[in-house]
Every structure is written in structure tokens, then in C-alpha cells.
C-alpha atoms as a PDB file:
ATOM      1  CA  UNK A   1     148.309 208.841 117.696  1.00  0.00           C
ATOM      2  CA  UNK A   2     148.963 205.167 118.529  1.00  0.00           C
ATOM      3  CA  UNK A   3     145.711 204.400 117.328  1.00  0.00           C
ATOM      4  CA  UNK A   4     146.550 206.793 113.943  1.00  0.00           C
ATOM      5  CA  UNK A   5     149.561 204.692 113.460  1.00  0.00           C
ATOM      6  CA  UNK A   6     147.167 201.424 113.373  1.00  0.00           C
ATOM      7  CA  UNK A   7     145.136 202.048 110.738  1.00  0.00           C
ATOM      8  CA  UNK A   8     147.251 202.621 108.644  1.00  0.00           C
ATOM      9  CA  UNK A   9     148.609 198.977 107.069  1.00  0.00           C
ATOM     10  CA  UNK A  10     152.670 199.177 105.879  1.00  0.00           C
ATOM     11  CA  UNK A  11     153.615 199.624 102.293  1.00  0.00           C
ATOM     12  CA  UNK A  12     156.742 198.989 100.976  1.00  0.00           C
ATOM     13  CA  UNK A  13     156.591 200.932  97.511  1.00  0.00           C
ATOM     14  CA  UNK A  14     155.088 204.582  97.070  1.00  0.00           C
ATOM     15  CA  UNK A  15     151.865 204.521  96.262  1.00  0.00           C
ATOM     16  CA  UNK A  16     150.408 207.333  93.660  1.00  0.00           C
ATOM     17  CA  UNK A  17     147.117 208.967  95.154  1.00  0.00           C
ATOM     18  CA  UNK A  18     144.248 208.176  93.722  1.00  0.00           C
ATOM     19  CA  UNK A  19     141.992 211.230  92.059  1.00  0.00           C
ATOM     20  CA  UNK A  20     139.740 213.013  94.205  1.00  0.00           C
ATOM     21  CA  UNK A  21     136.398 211.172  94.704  1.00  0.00           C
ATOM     22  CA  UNK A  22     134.139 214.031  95.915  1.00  0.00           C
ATOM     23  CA  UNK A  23     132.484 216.034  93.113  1.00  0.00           C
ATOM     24  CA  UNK A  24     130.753 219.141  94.281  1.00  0.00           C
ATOM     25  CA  UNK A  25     128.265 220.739  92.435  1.00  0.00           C
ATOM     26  CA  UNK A  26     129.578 223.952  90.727  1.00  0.00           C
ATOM     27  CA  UNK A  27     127.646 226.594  92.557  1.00  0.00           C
ATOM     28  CA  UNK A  28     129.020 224.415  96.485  1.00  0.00           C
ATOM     29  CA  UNK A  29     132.824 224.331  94.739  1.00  0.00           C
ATOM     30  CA  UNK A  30     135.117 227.173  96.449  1.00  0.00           C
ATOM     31  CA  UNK A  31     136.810 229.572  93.949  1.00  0.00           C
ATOM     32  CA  UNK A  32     140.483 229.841  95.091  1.00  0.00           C
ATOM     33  CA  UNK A  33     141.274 233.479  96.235  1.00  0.00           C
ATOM     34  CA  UNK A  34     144.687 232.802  95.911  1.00  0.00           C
ATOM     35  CA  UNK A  35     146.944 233.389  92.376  1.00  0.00           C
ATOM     36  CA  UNK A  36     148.169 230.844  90.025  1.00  0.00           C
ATOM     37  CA  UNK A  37     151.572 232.088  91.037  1.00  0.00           C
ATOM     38  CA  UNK A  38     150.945 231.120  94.608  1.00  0.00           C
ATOM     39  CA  UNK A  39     148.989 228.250  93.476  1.00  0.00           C
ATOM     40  CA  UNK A  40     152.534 227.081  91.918  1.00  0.00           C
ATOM     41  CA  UNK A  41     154.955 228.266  94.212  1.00  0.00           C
ATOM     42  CA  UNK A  42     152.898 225.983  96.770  1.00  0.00           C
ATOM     43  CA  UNK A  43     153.152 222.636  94.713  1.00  0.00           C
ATOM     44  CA  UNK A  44     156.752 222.934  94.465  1.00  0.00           C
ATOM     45  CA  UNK A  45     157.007 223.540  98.294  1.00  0.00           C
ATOM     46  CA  UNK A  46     154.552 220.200  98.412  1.00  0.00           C
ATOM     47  CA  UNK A  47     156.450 218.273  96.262  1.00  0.00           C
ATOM     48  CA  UNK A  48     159.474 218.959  97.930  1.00  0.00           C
ATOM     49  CA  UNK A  49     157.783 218.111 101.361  1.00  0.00           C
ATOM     50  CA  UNK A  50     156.712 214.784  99.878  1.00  0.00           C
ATOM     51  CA  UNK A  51     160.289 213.886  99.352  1.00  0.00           C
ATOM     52  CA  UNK A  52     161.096 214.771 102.532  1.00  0.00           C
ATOM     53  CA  UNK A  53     157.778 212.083 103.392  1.00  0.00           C
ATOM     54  CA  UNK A  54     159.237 208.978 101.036  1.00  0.00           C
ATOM     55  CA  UNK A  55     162.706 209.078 102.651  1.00  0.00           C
ATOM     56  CA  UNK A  56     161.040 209.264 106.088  1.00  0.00           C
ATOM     57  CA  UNK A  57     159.186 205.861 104.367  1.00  0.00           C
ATOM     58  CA  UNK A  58     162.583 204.444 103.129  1.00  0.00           C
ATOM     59  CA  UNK A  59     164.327 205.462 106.736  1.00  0.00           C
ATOM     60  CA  UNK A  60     161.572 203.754 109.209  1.00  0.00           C
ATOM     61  CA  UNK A  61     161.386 200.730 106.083  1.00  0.00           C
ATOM     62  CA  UNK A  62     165.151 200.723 106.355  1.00  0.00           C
ATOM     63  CA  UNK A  63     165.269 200.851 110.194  1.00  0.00           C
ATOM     64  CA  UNK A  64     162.237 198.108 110.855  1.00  0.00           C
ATOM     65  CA  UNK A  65     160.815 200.868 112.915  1.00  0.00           C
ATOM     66  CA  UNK A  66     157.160 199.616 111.990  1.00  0.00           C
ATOM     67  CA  UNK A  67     155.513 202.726 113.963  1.00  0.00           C
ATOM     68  CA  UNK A  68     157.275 205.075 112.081  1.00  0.00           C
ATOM     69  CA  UNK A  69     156.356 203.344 108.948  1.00  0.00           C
ATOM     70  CA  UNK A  70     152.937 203.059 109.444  1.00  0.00           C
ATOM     71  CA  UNK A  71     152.818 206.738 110.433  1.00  0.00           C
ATOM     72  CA  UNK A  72     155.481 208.047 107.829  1.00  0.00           C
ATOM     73  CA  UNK A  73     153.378 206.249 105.031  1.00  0.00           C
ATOM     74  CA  UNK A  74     149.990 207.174 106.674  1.00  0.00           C
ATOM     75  CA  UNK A  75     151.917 211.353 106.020  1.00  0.00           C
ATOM     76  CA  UNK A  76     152.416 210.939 102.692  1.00  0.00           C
ATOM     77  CA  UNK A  77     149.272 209.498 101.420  1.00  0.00           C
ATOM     78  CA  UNK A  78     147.928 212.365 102.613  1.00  0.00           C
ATOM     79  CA  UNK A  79     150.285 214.595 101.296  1.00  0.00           C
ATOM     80  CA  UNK A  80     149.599 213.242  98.236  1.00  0.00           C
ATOM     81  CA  UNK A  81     146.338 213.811  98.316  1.00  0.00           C
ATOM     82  CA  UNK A  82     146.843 217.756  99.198  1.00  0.00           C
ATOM     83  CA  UNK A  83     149.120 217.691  96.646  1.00  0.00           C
ATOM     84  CA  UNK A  84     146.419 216.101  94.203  1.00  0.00           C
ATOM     85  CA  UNK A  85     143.582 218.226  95.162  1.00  0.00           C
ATOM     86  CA  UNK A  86     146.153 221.269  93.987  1.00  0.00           C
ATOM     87  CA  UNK A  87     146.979 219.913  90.971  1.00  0.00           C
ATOM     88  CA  UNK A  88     143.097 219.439  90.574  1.00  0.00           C
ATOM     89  CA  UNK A  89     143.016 222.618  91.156  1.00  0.00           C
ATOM     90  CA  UNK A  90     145.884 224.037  89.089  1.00  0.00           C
ATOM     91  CA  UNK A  91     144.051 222.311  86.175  1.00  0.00           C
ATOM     92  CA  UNK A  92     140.106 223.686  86.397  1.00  0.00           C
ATOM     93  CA  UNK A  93     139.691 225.709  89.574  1.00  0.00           C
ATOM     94  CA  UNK A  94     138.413 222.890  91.434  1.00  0.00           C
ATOM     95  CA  UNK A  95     138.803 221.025  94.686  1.00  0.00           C
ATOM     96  CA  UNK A  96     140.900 224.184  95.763  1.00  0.00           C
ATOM     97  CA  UNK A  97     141.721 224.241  99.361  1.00  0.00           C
ATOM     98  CA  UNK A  98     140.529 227.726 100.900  1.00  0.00           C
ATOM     99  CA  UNK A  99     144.087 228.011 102.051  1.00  0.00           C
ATOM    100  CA  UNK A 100     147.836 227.016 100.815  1.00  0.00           C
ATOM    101  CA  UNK A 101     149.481 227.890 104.209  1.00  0.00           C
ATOM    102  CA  UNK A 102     150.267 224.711 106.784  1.00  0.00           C
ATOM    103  CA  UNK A 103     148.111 226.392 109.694  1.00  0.00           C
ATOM    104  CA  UNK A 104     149.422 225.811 113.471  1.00  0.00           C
ATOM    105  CA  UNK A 105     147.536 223.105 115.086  1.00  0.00           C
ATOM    106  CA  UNK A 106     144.247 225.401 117.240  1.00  0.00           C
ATOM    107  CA  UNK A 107     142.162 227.797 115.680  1.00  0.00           C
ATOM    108  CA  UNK A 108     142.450 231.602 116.038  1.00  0.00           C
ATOM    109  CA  UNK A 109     139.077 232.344 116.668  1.00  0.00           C
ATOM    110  CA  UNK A 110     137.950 232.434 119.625  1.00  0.00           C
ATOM    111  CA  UNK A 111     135.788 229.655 120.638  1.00  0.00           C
ATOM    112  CA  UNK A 112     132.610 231.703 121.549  1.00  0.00           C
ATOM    113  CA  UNK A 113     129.198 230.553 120.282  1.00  0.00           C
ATOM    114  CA  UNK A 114     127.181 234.002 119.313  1.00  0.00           C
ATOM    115  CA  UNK A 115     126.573 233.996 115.415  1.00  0.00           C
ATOM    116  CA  UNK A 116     129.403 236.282 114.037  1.00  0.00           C
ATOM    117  CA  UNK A 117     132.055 233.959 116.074  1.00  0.00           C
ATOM    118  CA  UNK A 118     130.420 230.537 114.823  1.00  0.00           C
ATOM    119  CA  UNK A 119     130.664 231.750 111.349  1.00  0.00           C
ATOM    120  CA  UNK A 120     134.129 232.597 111.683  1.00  0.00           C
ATOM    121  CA  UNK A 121     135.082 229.334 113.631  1.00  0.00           C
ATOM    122  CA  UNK A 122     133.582 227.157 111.042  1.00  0.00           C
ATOM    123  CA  UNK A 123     135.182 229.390 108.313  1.00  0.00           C
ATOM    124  CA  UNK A 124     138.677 228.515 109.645  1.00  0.00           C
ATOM    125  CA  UNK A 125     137.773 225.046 110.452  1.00  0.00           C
ATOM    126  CA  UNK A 126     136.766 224.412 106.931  1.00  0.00           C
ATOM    127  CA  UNK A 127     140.064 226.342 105.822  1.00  0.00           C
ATOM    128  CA  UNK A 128     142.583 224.091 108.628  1.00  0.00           C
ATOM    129  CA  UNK A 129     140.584 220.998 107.398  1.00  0.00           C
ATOM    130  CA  UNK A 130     141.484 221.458 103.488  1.00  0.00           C
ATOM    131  CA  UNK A 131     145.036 222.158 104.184  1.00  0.00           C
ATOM    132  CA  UNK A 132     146.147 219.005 106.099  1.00  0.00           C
ATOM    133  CA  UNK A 133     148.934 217.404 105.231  1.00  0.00           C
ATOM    134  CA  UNK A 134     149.375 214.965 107.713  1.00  0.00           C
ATOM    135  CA  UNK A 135     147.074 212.349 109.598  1.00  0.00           C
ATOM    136  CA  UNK A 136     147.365 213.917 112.928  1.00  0.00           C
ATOM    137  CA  UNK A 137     145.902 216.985 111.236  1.00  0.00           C
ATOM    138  CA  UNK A 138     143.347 215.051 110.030  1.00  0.00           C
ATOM    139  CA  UNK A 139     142.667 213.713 113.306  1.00  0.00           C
ATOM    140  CA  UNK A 140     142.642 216.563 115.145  1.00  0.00           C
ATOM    141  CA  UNK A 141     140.619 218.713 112.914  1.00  0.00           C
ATOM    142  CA  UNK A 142     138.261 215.458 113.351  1.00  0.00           C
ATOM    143  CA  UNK A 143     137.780 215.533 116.934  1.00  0.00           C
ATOM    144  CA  UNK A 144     137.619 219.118 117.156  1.00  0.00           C
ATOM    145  CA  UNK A 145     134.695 219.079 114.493  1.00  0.00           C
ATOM    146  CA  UNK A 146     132.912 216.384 116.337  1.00  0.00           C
ATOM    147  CA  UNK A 147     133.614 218.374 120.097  1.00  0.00           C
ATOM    148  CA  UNK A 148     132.494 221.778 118.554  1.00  0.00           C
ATOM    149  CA  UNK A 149     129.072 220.362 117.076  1.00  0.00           C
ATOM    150  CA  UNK A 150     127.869 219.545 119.912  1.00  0.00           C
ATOM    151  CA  UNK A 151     128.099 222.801 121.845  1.00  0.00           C
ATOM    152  CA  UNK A 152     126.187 225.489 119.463  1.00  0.00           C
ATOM    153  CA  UNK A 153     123.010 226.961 120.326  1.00  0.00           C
ATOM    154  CA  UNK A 154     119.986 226.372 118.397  1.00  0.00           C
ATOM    155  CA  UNK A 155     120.538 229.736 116.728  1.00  0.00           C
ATOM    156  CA  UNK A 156     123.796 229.150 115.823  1.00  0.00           C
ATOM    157  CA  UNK A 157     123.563 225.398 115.036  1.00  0.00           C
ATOM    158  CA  UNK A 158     120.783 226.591 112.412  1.00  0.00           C
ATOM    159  CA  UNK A 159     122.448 228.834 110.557  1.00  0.00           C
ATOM    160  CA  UNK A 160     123.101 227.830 106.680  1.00  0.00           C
ATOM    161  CA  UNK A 161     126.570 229.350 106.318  1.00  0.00           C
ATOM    162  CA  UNK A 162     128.180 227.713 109.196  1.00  0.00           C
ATOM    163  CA  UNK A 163     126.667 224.472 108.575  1.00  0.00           C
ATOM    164  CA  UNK A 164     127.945 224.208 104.678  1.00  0.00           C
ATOM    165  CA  UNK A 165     131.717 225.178 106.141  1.00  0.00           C
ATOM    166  CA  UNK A 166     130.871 222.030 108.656  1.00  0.00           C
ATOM    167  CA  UNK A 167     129.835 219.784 105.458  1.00  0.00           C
ATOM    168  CA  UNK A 168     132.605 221.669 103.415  1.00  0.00           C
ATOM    169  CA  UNK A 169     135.139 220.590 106.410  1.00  0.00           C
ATOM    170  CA  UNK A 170     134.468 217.193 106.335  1.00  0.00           C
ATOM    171  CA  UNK A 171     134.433 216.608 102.949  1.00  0.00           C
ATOM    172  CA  UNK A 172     138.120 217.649 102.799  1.00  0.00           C
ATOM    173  CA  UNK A 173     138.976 215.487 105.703  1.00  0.00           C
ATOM    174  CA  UNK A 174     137.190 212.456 103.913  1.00  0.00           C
ATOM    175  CA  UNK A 175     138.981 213.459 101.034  1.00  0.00           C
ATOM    176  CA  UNK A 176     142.115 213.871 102.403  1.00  0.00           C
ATOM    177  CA  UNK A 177     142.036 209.872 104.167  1.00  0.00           C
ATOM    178  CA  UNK A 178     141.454 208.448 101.053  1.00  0.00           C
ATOM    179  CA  UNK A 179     137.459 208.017 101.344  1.00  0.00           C
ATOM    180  CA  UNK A 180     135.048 209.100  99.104  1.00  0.00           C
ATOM    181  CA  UNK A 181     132.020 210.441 100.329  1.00  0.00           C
ATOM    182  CA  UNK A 182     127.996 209.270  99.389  1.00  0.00           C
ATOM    183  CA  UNK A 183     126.094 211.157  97.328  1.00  0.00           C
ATOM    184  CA  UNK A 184     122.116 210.364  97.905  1.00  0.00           C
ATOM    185  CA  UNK A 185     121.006 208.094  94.909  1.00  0.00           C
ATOM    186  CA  UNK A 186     117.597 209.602  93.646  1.00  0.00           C
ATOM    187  CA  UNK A 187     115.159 206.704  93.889  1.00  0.00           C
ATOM    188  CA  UNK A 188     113.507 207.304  90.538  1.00  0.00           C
ATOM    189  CA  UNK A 189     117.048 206.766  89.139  1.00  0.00           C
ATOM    190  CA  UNK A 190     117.331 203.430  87.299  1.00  0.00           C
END
């Protein structure tokens, strides 16, 4: 967490999130299977939640804290980013996170590697990872990702499903710090 709280430089105004940077290509893009009522009802709860995130910004600004700052400001850049993937969303059914709930840190799979359980692990993985809306989330979800590849068996660690929830996973985590992620350039391109 201390390390979290580093990389993160303070800010003393609110910065607006920047637009998503990953484009998928239609047919990899996940279709929300949630309403637009839902879809709404969760952006208000966000937006209310990112409030809650600038005074914790103003209070740890206010109190020279610069831990808290760093952290609190880390929080609602993400935050803003959930929130801007949902308007994204909202506006042409993309970038939609598989999920609107603010999962429990640990999955509820079980952590067995036989096919059926890998797919669902990596399911929920690429679910938890969309709907982060803190660092730590992101962080976790991170390490976890990186501990769990390791450990498959070749028959698991081949399959196609599991390894485009991975990809799918880690795009929303690179998404959700900010980054954008590299699309191979074709080399005949000028």
C-alpha cells in the first residue's frame, strides 16, 4: 500500500479523467447484461462516491496528511475513470464493465485448476478487474492475476476463453490507472 501511495504524485485541484484509451475491436467489446436503468442508478451511486473521494482530497490537502493525499487522490482518479468507462458506456454500449456491483476483495470461485473452474476464475477476475474503484483494487486484482498465471496446467493455460478474460482483465486494470495499452503497428503501415 505504501508503495501504492508513492506513485501516485499530489494534486491540489481535481483533475477530470481523461477518455478511455483502449479501443477494442467490436466483435472483443463486452455487451453489458445489465439495464440502462441499472446502468443509471449506478452512476449516480458513483458520482456520489466521488464526492465522498474529493472531500477525502480536500480533508488530507487540508490536514497536510501527504499519505492520505497521495492515496485519496490516487481513489478518485480511478473512480473517475470507472465512472468514465460508464458513461462510455451509457453513451454506445462500450467499454462496459461486466459488472456494476463493488465486489468484496477474493474471488468466489474456488481456486482449482481443472477447465470448468479456470474458466470461471478468469470470468470473475475479468468481472472484479473492470469494477475497481480504488487503487488497492487495482493492485490486488494485479498481483492476483500475475500469482494465478503462473499456476495453470498446460490444458488449462491453453484454453482461448480463459486467456481473452486474462487479456480482457488487464486491459481494464490498465485502463483503470490511467495507461493506455499498445496495439501492434502493422509493419506495412506507413
Amino acid at each position: 500500500m505504501t508503495l501504492a501511495a508513492c506513485a501516485t504524485p499530489p494534486h491540489s485541484q481535481f483533475e477530470t479523467p481523461p477518455e478511455p484509451h483502449a479501443q477494442l475491436a467490436e466483435d472483443d467489446d463486452v455487451r453489458p447484461t445489465y439495464g440502462t436503468a441499472a446502468l443509471e442508478k449506478a452512476l449516480i451511486t458513483e458520482r456520489g462516491a466521488e464526492a465522498t473521494n474529493e472531500r477525502r482530497v480536500t480533508d488530507a490537502e487540508t490536514k497536510g496528511d501527504d499519505d492520505a493525499l497521495r492515496i485519496a487522490t490516487a481513489d478518485l482518479a480511478v473512480r473517475r475513470r470507472f465512472i468514465t468507462a460508464l458513461e462510455t458506456c451509457q453513451r454506445n454500449s462500450h467499454l462496459c464493465p461486466p459488472r456494476l456491483d463493488d465486489p468484496a476483495p477474493g474471488l468466489d470461485t474456488p481456486m482449482r485448476f481443472d477447465l470448468a473452474d479456470w474458466q470461471k476464475m478468469t470470468a470473475e477476475l475479468h468481472g472484479r478487474a473492470c469494477a475497481c474503484r480504488t487503487l488497492a483494487c487495482i493492485d490486488t486484482l494485479d498481483d492476483s492475476l500475475n500469482q494465478l498465471e503462473t499456476h495453470p496446467t498446460d490444458d488449462v493455460r491453453s484454453d482461448e476463453q480463459a486467456t481473452v478474460e486474462l487479456t480482457r482483465a488487464r486491459e481494464c486494470l490498465f485502463r483503470l490507472r490511467g495507461k493506455s495499452i499498445a496495439k501492434p503497428v502493422d509493419p506495412g503501415t506507413p
